[in-house]
C-alpha atoms as a PDB file:
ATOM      1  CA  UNK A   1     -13.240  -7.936  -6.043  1.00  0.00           C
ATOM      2  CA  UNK A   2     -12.590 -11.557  -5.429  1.00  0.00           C
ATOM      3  CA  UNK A   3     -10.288 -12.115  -8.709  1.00  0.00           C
ATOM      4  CA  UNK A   4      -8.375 -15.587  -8.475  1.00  0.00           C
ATOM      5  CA  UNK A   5      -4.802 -14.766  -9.299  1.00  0.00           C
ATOM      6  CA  UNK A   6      -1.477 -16.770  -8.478  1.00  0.00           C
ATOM      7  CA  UNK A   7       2.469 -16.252  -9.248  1.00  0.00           C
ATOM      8  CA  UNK A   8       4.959 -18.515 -11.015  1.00  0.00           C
ATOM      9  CA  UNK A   9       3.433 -21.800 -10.104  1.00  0.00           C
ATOM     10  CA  UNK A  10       1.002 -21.433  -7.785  1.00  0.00           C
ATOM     11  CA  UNK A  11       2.105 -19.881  -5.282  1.00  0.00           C
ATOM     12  CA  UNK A  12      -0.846 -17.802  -3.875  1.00  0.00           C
ATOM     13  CA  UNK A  13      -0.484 -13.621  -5.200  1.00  0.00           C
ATOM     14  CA  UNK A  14      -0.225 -12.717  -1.629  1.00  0.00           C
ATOM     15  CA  UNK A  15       3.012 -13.936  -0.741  1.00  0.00           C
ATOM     16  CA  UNK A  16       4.588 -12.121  -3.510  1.00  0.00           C
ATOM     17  CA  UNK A  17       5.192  -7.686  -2.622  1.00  0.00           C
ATOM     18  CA  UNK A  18       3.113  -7.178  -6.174  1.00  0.00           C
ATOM     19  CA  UNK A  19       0.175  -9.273  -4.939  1.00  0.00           C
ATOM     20  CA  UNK A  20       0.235  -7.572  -1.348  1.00  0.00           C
ATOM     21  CA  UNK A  21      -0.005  -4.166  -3.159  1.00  0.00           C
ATOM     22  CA  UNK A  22      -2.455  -5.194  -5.819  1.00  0.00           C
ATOM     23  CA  UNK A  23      -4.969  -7.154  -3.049  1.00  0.00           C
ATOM     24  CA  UNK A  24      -4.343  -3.933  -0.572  1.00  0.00           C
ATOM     25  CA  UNK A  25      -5.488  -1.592  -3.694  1.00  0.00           C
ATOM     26  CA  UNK A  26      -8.043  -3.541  -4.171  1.00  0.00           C
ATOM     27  CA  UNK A  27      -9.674  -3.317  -0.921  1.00  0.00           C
ATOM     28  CA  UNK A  28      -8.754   0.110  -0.185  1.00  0.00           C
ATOM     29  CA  UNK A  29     -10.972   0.474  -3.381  1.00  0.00           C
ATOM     30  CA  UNK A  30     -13.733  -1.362  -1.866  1.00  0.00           C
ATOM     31  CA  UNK A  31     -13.453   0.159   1.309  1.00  0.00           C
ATOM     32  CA  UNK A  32     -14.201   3.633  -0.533  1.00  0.00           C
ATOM     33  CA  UNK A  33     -10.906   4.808   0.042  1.00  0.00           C
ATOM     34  CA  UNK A  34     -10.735   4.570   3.482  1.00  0.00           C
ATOM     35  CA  UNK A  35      -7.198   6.226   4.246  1.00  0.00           C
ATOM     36  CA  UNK A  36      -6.455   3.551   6.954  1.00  0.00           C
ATOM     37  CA  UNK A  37      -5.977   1.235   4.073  1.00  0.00           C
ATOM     38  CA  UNK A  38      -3.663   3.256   1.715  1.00  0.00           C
ATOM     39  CA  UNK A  39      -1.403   3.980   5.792  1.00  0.00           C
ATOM     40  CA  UNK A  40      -0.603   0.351   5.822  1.00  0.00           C
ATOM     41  CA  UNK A  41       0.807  -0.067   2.499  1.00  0.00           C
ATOM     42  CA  UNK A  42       2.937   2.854   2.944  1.00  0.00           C
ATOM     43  CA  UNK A  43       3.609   1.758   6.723  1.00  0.00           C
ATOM     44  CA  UNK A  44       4.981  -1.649   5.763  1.00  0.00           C
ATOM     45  CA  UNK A  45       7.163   0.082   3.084  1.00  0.00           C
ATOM     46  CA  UNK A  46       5.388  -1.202   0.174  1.00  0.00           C
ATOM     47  CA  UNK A  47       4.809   1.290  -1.312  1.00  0.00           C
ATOM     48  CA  UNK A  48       6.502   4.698  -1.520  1.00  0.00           C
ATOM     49  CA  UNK A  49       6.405   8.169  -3.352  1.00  0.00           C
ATOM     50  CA  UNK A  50       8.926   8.502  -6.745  1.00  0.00           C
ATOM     51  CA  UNK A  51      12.836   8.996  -5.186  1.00  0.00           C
ATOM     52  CA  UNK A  52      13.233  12.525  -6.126  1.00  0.00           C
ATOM     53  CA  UNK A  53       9.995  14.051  -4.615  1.00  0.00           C
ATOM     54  CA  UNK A  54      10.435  12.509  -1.040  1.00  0.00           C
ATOM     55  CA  UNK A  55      13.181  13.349   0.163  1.00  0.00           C
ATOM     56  CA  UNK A  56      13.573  10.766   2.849  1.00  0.00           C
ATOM     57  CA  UNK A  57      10.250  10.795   3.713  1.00  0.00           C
ATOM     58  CA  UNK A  58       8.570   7.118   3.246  1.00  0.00           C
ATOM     59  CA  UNK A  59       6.982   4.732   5.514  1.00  0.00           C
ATOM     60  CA  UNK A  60       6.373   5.621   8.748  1.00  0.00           C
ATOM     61  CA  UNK A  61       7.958   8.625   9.051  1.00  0.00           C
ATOM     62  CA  UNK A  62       5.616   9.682   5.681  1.00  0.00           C
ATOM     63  CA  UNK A  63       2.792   8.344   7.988  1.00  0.00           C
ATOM     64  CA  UNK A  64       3.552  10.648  10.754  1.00  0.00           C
ATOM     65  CA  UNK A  65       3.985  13.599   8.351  1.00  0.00           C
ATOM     66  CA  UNK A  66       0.773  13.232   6.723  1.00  0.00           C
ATOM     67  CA  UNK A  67      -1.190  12.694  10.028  1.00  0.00           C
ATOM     68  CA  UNK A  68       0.384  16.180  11.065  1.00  0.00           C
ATOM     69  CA  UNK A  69      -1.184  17.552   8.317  1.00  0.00           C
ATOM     70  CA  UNK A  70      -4.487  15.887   8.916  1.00  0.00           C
ATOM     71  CA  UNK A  71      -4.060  14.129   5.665  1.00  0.00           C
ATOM     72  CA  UNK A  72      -6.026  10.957   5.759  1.00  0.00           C
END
């Protein structure tokens, strides 16, 4: 999607967790949802489900789980 953004003063959007997330949304959109995309954010811990419905179950270990399941 290619849209110019930077933080405070100038410091370029990916260095910043919100900017990793947006740009990683971004071209997981592109991508057509591939799931490989939406794996890394939750792999690097950047993202994560709401506290009370994952009961301890985030990152990699949420990976795993979901791959069990055959969920993307």
């Amino acid at each position: 999607m290619r849209i110019p953004v930077t933080f405070a003063v100038g410091l370029p959007v990916r260095r910043t967790r919100p900017g990793r997330v947006v740009t990683t949304l971004f071209r997981w959109i592109e991508s057509g949802f591939q799931a490989s995309r939406f794996r890394a954010l939750l792999e690097a811990g950047e993202v994560s489900p709401p506290a009370p419905q994952h009961d301890g179950m985030y990152g990699p270990r949420l990976v795993r789980a979901l791959r069990r399941l055959r969920i993307g």
